[in-house]
Protein backbone atom coordinates (compact mmCIF):
# COMPACT_ATOMS: atom_id res chain seq x y z
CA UNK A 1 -128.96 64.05 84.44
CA UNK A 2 -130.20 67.73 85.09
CA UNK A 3 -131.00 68.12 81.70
CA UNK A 4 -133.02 65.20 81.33
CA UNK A 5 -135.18 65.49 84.32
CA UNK A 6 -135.68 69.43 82.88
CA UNK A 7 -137.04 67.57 79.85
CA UNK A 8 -138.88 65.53 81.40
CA UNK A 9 -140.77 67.72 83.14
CA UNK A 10 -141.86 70.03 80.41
CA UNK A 11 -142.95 67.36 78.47
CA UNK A 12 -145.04 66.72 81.22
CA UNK A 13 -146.81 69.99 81.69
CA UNK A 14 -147.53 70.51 77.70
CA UNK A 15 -149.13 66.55 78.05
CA UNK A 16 -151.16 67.53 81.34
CA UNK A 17 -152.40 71.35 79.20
CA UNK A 18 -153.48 69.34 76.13
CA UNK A 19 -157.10 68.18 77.16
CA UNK A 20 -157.77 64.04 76.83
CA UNK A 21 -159.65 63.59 73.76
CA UNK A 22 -157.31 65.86 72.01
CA UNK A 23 -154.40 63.08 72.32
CA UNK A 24 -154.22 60.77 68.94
CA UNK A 25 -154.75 57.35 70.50
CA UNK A 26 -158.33 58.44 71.94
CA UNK A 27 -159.20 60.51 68.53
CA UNK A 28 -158.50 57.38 66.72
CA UNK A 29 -160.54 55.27 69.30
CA UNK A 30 -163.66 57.79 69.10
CA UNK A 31 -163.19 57.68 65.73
CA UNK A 32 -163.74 53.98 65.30
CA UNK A 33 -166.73 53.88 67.58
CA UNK A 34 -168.30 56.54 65.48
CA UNK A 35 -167.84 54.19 62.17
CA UNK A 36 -169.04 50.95 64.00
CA UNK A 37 -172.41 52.80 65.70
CA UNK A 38 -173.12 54.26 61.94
CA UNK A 39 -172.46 50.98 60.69
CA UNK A 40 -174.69 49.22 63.16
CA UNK A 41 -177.76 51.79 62.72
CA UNK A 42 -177.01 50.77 58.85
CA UNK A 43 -177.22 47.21 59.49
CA UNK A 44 -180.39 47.22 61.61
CA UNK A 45 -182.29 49.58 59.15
CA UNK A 46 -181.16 47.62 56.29
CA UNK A 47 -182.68 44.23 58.48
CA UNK A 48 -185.48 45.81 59.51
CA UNK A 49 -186.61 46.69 55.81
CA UNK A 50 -186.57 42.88 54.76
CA UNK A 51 -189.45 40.57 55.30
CA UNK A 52 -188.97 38.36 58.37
CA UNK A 53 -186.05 35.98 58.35
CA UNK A 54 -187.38 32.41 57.84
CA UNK A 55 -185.23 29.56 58.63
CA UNK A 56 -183.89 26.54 56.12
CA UNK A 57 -186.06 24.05 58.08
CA UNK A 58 -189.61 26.71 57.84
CA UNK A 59 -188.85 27.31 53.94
CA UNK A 60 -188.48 23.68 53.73
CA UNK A 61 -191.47 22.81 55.28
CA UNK A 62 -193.45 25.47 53.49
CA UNK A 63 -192.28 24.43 49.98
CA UNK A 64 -192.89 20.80 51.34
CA UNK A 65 -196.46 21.95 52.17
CA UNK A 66 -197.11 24.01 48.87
CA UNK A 67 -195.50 20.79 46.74
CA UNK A 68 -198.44 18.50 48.74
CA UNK A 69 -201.24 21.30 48.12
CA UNK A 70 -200.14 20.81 44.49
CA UNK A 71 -200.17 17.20 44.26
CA UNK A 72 -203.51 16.93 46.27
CA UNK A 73 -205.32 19.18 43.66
CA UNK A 74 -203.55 17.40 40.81
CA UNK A 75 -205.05 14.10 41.91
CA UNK A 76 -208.26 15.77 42.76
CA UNK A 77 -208.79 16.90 38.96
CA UNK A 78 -207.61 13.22 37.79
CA UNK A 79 -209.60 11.69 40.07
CA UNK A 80 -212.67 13.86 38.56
CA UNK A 81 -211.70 12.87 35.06
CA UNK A 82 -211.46 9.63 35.34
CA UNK A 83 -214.74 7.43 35.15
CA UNK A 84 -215.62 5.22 38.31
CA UNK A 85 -215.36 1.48 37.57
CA UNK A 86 -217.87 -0.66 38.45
CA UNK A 87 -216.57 -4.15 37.02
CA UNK A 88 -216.41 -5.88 40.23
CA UNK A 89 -219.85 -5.18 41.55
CA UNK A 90 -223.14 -7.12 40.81
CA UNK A 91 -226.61 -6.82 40.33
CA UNK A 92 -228.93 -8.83 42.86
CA UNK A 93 -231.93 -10.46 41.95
CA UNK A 94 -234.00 -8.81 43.48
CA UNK A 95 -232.53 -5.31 42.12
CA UNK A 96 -234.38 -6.32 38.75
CA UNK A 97 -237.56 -4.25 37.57
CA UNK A 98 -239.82 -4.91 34.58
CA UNK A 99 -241.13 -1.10 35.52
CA UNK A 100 -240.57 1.20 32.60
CA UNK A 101 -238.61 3.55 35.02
CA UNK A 102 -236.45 0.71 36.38
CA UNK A 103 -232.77 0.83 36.49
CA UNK A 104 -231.91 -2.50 35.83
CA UNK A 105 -234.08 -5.59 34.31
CA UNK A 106 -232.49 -9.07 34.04
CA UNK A 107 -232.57 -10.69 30.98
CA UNK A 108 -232.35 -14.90 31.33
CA UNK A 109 -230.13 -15.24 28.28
CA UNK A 110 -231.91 -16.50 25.37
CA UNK A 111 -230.84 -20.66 25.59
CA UNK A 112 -232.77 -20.77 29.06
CA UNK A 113 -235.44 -18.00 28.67
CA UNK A 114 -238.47 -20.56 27.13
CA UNK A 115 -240.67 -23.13 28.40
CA UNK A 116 -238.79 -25.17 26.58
CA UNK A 117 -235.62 -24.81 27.13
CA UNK A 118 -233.88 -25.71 31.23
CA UNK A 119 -236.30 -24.74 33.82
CA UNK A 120 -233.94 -25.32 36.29
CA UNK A 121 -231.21 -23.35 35.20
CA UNK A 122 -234.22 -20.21 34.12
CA UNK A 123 -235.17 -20.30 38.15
CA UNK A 124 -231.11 -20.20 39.46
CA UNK A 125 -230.56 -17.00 37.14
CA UNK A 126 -233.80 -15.47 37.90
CA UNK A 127 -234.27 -15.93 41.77
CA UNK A 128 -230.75 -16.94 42.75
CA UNK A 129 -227.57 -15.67 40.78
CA UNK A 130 -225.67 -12.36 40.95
CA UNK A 131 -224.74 -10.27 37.60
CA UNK A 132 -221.90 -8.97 36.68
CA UNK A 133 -221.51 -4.98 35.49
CA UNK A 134 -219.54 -3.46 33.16
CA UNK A 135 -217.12 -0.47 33.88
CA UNK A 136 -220.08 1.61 32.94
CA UNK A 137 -222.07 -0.21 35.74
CA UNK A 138 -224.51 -1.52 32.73
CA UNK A 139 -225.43 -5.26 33.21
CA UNK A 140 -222.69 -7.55 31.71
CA UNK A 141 -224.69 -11.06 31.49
CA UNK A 142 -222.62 -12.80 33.02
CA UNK A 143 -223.98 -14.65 36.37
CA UNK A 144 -222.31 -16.08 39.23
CA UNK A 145 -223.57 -17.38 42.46
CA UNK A 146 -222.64 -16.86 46.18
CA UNK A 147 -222.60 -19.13 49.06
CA UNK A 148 -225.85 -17.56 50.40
CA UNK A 149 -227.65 -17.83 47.11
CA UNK A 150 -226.32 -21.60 46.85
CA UNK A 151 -227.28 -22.49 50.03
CA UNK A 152 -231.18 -21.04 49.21
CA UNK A 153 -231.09 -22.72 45.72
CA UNK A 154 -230.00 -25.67 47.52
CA UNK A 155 -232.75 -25.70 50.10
CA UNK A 156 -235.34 -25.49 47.68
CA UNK A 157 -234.14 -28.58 45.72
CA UNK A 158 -233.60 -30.57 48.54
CA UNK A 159 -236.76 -30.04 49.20
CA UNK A 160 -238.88 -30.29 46.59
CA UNK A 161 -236.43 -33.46 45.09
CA UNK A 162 -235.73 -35.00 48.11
CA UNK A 163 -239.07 -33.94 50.16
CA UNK A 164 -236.69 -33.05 53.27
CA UNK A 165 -238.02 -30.02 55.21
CA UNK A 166 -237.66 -28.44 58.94
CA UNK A 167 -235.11 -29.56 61.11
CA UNK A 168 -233.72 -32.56 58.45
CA UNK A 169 -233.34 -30.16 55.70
CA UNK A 170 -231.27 -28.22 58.19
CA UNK A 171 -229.41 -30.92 59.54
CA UNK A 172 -228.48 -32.26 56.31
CA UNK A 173 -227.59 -28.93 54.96
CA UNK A 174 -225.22 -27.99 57.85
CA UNK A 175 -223.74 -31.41 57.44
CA UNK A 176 -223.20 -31.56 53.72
CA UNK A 177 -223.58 -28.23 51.95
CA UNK A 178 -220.13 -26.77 53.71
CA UNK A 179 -217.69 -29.57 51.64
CA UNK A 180 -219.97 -29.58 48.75
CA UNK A 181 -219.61 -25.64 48.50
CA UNK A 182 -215.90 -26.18 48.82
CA UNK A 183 -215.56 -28.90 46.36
CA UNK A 184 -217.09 -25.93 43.69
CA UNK A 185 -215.29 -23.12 45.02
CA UNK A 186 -212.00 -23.98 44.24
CA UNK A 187 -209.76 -20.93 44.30
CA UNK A 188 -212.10 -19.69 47.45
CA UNK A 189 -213.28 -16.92 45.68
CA UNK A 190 -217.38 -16.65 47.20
CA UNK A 191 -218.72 -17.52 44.08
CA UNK A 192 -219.37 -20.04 41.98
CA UNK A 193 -220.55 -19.89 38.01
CA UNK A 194 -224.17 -20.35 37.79
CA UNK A 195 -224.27 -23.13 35.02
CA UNK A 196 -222.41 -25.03 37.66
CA UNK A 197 -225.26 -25.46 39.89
CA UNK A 198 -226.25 -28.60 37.95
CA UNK A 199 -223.55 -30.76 39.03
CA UNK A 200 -223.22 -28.57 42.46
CA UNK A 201 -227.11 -30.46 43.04
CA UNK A 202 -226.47 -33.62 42.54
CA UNK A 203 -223.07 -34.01 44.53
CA UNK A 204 -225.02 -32.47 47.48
CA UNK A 205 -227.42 -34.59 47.17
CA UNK A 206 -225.35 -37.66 46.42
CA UNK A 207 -227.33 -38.64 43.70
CA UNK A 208 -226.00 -38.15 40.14
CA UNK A 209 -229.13 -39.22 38.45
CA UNK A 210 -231.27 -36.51 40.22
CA UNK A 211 -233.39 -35.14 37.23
CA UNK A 212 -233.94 -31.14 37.59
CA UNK A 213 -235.94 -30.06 34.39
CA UNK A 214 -233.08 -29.68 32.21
């Protein structure tokens, strides 16, 4: 028992001579510090050399927005290429110009152009219808009529045919003109052909033996 507590104690002193960070367990633990502070300065000079971090949902929305920038310009140069159609406009009457400058002149097509031929159908195309255009916007002969050209024609024969005028002719054309317009315009398009406006005449008026120059 002696002996042991003799041992004891000089194992004691030698422990309490040795300094602290001479014992193995704290070398080790210094040691290990050391390696993870290197490898941290390592790490954060390695991070700080990279561009800055960008998350999933930014590069996303940046390819998203450099994918729309793309697209945009693509239709922008197809757009440019391609050649504006103009196939469901018109030309107005009163758009035509005999002027040698003018941009559009109608031409009555030849059957109704004369003296000769229908007067009545000459005055619709001339002071009434509505032209077609080509793609090109050129002048496609073809010629339709509108409700508010109808109604005008319609006026106009009434009156001169049927000699109403002031408040009748209004009257009678508020009355009758709305179901004969409808009766024409079938699929409710706004327009009627012009070489209709024969028959359109003489149901509005009720009279199918009206004569109008043809």
């Amino acid at each position: 028992m002696k002996y042991t507590l003799a041992v004891a104690v000089l194992v004691g002193l030698v422990a309490a001579e040795e300094p602290v960070w001479s014992l193995r367990s704290v070398q080790d633990h210094r040691t290990d510090s050391q390696v993870q502070k290197a490898y941290g300065d390592h790490s954060t000079k390695q991070a700080d050399g990279r561009p800055p971090y960008q998350s999933a949902m930014q590069m996303s929305e940046s390819d998203s927005e450099s994918d729309s920038e793309t697209e945009y310009e693509h239709l922008q140069v197809r757009g440019d290429d391609e050649e504006e159609d103009h196939s469901d406009e018109f030309f107005a009457p009163h758009e035509s110009s005999k002027a040698d400058d003018a941009t559009y002149t109608r031409q009555v097509p030849a059957r109704f152009s004369s003296d000769a031929d229908d007067l009545f159908m000459r005055s619709m195309i001339s002071t009434y219808a509505l032209e077609g255009k080509n793609k090109d916007g050129s002048p496609n002969g073809a010629f339709v009529i509108d409700e508010a050209g109808a109604r005008a024609a319609s006026a106009e024969v009434l009156a001169t045919h049927k000699g109403l005028t002031g408040a009748a002719l209004k009257t009678y054309l508020d009355t009758y003109f709305p179901k004969a317009w409808k009766h024409f315009d079938v699929n409710q398009g706004g327009k009627v052909e012009v070489i209709k406006m024969p028959q359109f005449m003489r149901f509005l008026s009720s009279d199918q033996t009206l004569s109008l120059g043809e």
